[in-house]
N, C-alpha and C. Protein backbone atom coordinates (compact mmCIF):
# COMPACT_ATOMS: atom_id res chain seq x y z
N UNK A 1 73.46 198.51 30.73
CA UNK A 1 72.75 197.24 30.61
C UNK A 1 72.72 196.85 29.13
N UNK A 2 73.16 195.41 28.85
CA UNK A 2 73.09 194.64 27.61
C UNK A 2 71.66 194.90 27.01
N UNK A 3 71.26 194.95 25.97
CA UNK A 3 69.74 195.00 25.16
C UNK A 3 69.57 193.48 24.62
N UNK A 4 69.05 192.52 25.37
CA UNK A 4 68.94 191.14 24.74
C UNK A 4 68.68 190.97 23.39
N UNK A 5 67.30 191.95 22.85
CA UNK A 5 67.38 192.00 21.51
C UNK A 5 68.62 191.89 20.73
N UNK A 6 69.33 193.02 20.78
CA UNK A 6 70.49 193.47 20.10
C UNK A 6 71.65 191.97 19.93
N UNK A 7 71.21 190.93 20.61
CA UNK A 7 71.93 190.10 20.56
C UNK A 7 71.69 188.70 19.44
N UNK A 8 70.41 189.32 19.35
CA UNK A 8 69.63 188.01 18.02
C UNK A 8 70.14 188.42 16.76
N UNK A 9 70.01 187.58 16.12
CA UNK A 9 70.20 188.11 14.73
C UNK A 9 69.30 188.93 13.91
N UNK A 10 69.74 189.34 13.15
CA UNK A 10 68.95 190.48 12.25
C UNK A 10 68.14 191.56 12.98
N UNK A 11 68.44 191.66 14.29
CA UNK A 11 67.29 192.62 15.25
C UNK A 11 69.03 193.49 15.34
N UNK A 12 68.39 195.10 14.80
CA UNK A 12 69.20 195.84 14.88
C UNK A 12 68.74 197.12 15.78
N UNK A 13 69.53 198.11 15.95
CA UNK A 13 69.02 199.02 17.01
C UNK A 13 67.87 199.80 16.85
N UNK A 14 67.24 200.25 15.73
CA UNK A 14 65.90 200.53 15.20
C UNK A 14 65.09 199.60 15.58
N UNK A 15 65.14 197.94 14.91
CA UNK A 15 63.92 197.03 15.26
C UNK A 15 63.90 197.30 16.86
N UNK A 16 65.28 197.06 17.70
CA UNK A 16 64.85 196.73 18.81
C UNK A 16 64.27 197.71 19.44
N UNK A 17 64.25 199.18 19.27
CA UNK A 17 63.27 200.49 20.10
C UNK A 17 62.20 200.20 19.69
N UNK A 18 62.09 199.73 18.37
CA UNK A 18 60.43 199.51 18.00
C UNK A 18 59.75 198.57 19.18
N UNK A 19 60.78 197.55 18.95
CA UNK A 19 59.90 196.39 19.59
C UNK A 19 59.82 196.67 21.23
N UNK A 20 61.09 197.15 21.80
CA UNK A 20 60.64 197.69 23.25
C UNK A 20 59.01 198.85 22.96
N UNK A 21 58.93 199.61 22.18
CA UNK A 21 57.89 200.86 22.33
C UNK A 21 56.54 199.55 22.03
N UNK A 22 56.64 198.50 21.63
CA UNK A 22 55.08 197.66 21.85
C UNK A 22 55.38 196.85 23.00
N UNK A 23 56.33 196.76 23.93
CA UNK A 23 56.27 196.13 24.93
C UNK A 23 57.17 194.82 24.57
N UNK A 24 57.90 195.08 24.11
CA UNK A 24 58.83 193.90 24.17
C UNK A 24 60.44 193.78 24.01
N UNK A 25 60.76 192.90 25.55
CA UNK A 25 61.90 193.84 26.01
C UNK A 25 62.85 192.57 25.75
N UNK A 26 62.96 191.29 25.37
CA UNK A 26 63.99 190.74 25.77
C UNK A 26 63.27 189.38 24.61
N UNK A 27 64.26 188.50 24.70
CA UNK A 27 63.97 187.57 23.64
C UNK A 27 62.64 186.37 24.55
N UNK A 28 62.58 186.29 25.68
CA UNK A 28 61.12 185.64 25.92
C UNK A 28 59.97 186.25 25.34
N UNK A 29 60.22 187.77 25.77
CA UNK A 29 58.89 188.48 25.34
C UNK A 29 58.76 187.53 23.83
N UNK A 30 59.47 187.67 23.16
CA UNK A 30 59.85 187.87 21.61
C UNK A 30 59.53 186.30 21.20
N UNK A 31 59.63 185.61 21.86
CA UNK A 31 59.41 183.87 21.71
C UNK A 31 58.01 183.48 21.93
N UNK A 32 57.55 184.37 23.11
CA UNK A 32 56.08 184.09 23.89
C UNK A 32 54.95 184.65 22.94
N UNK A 33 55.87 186.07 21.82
CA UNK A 33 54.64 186.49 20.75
C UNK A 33 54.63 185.91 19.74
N UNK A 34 55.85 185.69 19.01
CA UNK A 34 55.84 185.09 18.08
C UNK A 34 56.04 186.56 16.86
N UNK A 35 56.68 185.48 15.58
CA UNK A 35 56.92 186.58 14.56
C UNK A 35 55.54 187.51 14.31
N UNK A 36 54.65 186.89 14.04
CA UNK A 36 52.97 187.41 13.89
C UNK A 36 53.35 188.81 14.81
N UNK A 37 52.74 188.43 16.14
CA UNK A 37 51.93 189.15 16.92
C UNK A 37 53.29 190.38 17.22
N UNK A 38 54.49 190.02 17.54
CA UNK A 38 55.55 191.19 17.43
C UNK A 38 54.93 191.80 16.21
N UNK A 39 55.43 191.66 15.27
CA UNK A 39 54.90 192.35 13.72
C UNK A 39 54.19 193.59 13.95
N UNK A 40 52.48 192.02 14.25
CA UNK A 40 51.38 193.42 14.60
C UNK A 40 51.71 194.30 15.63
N UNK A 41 52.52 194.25 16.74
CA UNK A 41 52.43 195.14 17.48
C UNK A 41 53.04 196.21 17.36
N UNK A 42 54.88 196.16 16.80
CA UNK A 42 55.09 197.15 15.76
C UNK A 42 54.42 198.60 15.31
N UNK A 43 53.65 197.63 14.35
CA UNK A 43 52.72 197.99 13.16
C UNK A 43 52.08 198.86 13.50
N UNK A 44 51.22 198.17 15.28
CA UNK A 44 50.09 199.18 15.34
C UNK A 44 50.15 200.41 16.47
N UNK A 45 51.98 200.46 16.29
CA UNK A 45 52.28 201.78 16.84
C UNK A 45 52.40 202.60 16.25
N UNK A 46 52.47 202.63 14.77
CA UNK A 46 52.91 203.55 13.98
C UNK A 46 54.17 203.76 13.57
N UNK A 47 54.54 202.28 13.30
CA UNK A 47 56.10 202.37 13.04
C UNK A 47 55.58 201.82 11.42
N UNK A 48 56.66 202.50 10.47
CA UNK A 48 56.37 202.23 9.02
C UNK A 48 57.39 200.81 8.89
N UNK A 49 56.61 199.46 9.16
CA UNK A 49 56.94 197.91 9.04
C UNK A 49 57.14 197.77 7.27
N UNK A 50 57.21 196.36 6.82
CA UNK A 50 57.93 195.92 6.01
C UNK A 50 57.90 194.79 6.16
N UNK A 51 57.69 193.54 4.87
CA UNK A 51 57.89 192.67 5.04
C UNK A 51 59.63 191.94 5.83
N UNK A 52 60.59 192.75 5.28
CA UNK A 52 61.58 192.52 5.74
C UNK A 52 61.78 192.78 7.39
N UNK A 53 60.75 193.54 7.62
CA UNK A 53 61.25 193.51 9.54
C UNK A 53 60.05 192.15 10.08
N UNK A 54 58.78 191.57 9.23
CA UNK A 54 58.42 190.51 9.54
C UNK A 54 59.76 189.29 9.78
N UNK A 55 60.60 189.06 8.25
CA UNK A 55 61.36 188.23 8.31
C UNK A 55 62.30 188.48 8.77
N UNK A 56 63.10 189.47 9.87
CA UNK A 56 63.80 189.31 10.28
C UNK A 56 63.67 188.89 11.59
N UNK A 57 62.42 189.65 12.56
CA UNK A 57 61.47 188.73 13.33
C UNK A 57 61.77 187.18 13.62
N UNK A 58 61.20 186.50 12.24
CA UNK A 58 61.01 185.50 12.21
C UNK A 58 62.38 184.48 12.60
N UNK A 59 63.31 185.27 11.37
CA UNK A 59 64.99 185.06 11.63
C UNK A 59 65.28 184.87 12.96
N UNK A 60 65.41 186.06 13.36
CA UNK A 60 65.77 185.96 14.89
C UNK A 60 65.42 184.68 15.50
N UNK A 61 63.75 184.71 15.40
CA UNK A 61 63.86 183.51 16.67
C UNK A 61 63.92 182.32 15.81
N UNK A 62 64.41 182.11 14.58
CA UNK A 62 65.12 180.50 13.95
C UNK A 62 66.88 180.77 14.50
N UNK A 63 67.00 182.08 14.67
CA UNK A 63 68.72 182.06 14.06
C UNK A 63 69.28 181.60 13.52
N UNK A 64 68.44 182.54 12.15
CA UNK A 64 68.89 182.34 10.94
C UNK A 64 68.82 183.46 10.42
N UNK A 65 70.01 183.80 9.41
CA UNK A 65 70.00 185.28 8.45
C UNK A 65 68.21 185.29 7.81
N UNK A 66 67.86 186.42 7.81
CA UNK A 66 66.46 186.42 7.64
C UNK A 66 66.31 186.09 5.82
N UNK A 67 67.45 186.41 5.28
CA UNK A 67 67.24 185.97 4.29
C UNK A 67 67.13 184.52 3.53
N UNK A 68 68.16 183.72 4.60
CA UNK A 68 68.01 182.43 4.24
C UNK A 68 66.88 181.87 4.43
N UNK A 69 65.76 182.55 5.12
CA UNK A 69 64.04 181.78 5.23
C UNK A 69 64.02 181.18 3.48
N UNK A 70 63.18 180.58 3.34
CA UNK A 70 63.19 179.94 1.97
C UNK A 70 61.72 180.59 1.78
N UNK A 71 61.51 180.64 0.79
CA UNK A 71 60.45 181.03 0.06
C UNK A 71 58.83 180.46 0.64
N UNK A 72 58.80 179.43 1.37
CA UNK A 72 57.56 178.55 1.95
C UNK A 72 57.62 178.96 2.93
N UNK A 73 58.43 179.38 3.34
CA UNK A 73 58.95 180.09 4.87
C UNK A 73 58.06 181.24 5.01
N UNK A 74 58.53 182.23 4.24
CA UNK A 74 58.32 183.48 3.57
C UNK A 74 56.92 183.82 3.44
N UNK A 75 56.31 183.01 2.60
CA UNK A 75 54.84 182.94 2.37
C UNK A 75 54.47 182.64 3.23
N UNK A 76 54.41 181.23 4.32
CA UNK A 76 53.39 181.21 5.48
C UNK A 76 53.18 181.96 6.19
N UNK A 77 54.78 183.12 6.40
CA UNK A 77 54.23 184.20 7.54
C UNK A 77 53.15 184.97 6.76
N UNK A 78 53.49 185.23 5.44
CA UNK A 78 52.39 186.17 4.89
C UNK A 78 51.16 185.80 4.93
N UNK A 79 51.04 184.61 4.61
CA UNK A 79 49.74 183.63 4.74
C UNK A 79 48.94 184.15 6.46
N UNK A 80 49.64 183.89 7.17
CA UNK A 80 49.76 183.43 8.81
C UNK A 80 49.00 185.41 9.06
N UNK A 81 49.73 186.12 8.33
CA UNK A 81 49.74 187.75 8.44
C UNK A 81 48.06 187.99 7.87
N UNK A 82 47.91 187.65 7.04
CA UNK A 82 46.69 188.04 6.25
C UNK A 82 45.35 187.03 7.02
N UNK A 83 45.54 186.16 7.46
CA UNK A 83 44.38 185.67 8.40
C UNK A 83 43.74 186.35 9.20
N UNK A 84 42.47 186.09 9.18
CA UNK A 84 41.84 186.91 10.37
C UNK A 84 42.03 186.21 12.31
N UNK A 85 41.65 186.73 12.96
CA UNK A 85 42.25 186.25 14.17
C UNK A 85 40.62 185.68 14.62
N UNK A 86 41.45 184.29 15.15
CA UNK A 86 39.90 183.55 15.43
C UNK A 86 39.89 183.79 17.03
């Protein structure tokens, strides 16, 4: 069986076990959480995250090289990351 992840950009075979081990198996999951809440979920398995697996996250669901996010890009997730949850 194909790994849908494996098919986005910048989601490589590491991100994608991570992201299956928080429950997320395919690029809806991955659309329906959003760069944020994938992140946190990651995170709060005990996987050692990185801003760079935020932006590649993010990448993915623009499809776009995670690097080409631009700098305003970049910051809002961090912005978006450091908020408290209302």
């Amino acid at each position: 069986m194909e790994d849908e992840l494996l098919q986005m950009k910048n989601l490589g075979k590491t991100t994608a076990q991570w992201l299956h081990a928080a429950g997320i198996h395919n690029a809806a999951d991955l659309r329906r959480l959003g760069a944020i809440h994938a992140y946190q979920a990651v995170k709060t398995r005990g996987f050692r995250t990185s801003r760079a697996l935020l932006y590649s996250i993010e990448g993915a669901l623009r499809d776009k090289h995670w690097l080409n996010l631009s700098k305003a890009e970049k910051d809002q997730l961090l912005q978006q990351l450091t908020l408290p949850e209302q």
